[in-house]
N, C-alpha and C. Protein backbone atom coordinates (compact mmCIF):
# COMPACT_ATOMS: atom_id res chain seq x y z
N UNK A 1 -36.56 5.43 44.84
CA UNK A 1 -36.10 5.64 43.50
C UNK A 1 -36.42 7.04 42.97
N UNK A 2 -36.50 7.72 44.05
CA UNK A 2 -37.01 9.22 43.36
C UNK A 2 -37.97 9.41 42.46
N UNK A 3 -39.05 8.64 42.58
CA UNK A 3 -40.07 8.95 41.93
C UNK A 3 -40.17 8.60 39.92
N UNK A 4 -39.40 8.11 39.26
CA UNK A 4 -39.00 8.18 38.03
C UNK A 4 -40.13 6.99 37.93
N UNK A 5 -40.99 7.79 37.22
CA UNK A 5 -41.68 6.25 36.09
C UNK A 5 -41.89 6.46 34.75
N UNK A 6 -40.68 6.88 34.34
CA UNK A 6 -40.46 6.77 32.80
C UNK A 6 -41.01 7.61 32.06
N UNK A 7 -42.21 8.21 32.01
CA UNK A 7 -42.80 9.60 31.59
C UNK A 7 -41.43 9.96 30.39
N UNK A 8 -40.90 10.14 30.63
CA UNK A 8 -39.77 10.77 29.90
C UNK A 8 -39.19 10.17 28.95
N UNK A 9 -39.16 9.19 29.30
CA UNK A 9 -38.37 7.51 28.37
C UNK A 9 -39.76 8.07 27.16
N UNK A 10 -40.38 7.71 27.31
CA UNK A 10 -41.45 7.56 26.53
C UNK A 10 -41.83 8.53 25.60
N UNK A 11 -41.79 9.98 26.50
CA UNK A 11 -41.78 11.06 25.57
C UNK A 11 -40.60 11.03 24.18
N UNK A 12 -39.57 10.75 24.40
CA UNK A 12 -38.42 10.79 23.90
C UNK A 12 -38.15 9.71 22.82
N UNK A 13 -38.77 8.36 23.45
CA UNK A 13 -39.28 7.38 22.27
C UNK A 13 -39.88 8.09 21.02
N UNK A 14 -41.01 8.66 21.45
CA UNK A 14 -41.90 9.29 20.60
C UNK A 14 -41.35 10.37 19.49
N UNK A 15 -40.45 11.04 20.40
CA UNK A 15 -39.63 11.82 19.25
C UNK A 15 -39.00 11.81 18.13
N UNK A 16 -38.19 10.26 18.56
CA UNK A 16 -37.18 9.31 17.55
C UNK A 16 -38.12 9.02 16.48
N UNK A 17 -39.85 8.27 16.78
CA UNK A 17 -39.76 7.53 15.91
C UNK A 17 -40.52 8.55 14.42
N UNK A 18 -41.27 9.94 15.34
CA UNK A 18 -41.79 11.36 14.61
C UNK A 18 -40.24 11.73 13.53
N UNK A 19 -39.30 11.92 14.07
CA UNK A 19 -38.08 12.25 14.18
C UNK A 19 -37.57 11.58 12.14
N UNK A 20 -37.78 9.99 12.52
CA UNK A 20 -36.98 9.39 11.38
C UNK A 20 -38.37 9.48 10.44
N UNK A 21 -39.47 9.26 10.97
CA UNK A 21 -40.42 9.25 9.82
C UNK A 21 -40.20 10.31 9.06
N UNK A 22 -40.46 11.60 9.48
CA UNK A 22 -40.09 12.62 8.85
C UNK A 22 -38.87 12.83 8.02
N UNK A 23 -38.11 12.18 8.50
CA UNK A 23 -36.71 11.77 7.94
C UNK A 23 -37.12 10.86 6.31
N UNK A 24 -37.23 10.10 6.59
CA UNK A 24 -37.69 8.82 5.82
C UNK A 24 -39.20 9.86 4.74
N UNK A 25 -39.94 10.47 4.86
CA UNK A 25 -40.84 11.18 4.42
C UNK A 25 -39.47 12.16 3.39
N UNK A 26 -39.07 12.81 4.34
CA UNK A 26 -38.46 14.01 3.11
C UNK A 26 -37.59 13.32 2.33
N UNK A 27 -36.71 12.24 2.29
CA UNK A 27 -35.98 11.51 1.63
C UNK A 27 -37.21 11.04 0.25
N UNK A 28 -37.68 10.26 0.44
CA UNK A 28 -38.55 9.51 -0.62
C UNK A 28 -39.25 10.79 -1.56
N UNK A 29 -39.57 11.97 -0.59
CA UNK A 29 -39.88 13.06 -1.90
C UNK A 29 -38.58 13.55 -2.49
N UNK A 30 -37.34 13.33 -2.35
CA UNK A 30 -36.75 14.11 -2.93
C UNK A 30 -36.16 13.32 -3.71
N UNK A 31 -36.72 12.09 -3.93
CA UNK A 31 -36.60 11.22 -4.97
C UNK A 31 -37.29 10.91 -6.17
N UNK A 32 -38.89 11.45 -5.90
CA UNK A 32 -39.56 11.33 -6.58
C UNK A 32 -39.23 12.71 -7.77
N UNK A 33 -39.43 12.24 -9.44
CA UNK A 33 -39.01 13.01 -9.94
C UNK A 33 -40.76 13.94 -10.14
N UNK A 34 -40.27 15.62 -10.24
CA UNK A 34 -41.19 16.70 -10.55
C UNK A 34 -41.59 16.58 -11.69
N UNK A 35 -42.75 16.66 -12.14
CA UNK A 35 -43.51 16.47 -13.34
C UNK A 35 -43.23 18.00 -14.11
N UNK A 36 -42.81 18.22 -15.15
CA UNK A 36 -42.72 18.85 -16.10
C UNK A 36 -44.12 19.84 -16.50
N UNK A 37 -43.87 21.42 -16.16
CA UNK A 37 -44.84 21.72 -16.75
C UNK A 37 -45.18 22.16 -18.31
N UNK A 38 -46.40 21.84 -18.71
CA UNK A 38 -46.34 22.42 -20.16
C UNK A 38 -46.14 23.48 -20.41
N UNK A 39 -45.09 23.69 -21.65
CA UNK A 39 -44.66 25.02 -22.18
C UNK A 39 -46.36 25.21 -22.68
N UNK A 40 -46.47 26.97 -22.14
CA UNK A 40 -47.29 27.58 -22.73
C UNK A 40 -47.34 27.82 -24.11
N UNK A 41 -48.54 27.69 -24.61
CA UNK A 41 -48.18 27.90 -25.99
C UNK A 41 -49.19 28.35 -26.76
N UNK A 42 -48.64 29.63 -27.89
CA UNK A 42 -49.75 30.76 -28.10
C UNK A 42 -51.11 30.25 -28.85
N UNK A 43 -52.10 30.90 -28.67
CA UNK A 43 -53.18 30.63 -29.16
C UNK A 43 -53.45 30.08 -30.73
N UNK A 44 -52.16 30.97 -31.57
CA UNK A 44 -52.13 30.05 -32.96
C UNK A 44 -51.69 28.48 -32.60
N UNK A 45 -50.94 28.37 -31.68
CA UNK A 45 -50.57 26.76 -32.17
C UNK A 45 -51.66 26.24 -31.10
N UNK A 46 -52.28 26.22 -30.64
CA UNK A 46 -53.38 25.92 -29.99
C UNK A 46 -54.72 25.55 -31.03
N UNK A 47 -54.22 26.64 -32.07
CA UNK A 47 -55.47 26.54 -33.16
C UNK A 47 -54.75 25.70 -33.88
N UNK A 48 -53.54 25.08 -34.30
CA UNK A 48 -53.14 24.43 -35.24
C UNK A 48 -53.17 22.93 -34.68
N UNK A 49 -53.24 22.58 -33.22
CA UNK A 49 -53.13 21.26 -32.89
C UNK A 49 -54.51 20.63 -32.60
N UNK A 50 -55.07 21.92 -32.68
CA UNK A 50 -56.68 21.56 -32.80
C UNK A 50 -57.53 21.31 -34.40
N UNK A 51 -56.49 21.64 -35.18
CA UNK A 51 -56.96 21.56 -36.57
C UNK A 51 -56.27 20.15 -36.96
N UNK A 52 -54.81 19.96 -36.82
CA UNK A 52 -54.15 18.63 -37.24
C UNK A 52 -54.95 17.89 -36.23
N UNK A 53 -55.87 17.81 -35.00
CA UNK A 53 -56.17 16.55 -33.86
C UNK A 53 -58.01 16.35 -35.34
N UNK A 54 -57.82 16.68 -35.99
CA UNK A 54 -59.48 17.33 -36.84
C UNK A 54 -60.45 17.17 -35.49
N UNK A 55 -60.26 18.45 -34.40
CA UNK A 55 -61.23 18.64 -33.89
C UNK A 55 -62.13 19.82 -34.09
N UNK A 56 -61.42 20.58 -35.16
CA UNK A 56 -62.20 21.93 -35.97
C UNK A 56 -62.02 22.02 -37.80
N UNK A 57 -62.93 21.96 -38.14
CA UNK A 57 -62.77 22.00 -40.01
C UNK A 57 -62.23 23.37 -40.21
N UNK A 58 -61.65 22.98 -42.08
CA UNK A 58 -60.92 23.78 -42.57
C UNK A 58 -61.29 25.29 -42.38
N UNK A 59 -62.77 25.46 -42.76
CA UNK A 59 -63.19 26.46 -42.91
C UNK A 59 -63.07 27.28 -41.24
N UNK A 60 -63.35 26.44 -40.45
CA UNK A 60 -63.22 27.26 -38.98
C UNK A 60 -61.86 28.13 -38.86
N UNK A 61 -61.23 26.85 -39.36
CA UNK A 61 -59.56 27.08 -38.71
C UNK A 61 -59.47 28.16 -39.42
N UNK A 62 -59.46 28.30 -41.05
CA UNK A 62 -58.95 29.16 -41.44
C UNK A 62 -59.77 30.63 -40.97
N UNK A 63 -60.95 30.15 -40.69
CA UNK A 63 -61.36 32.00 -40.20
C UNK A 63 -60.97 32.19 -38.43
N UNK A 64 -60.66 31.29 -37.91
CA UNK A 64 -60.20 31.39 -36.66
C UNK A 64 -58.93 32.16 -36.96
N UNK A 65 -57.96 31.50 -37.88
CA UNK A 65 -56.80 31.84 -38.03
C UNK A 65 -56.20 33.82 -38.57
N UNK A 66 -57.46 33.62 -39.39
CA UNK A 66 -58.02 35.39 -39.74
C UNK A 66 -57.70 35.94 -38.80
N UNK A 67 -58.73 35.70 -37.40
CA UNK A 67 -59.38 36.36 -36.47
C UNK A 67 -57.81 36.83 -35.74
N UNK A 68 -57.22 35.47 -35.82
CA UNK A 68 -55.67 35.63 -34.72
C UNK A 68 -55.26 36.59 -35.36
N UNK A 69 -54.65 36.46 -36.69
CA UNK A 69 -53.82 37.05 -37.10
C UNK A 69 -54.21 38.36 -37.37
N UNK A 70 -55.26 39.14 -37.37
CA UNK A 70 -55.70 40.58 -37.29
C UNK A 70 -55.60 40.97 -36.33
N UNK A 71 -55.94 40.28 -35.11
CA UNK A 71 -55.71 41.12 -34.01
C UNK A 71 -54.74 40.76 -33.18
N UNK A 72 -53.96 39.95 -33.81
CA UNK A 72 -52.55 40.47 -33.26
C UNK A 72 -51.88 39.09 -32.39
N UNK A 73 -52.73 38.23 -31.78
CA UNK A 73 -52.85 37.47 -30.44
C UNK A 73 -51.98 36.35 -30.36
N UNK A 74 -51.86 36.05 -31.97
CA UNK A 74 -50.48 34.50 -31.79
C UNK A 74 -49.02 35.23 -31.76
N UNK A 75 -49.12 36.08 -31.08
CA UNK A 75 -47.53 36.34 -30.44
C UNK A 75 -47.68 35.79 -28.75
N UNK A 76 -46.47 34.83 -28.63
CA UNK A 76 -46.13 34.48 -27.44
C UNK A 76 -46.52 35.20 -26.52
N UNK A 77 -47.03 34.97 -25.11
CA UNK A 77 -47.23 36.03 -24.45
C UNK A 77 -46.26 36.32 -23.25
């Protein structure tokens, strides 16, 4: 029989089943939907969602808000 003991069959099995997984792998990610990143957002409204969450008092905010607005920094960046 010329020597054939399947060596080859087998390799080739192996390929198919690497083959569809990978198959089956890139399918299911390209289903899954991409999570949304957060819009950046400037340091004033950073100070304002931290003042409406009341995780900083009036008096902070408003001298925080000083601080922004003198030097310039709640412009988008």
């Amino acid at each position: 029989m010329m020597g054939y003991d399947g060596g080859w069959f087998w390799g080739m099995h192996v390929f198919w089943w690497l083959f569809w997984i990978v198959l089956i792998v890139i399918f299911f990610s390209l289903l899954t939907p991409v999570p949304r990143t957060r819009a950046r957002e400037t340091p004033l409204q950073t100070l304002q969602r931290r003042y409406a969450a009341g995780e900083i008092s009036t008096q902070e905010y408003e001298e925080r808000k000083a601080r922004l607005e003198r030097d310039g920094a709640s412009r988008a960046p």
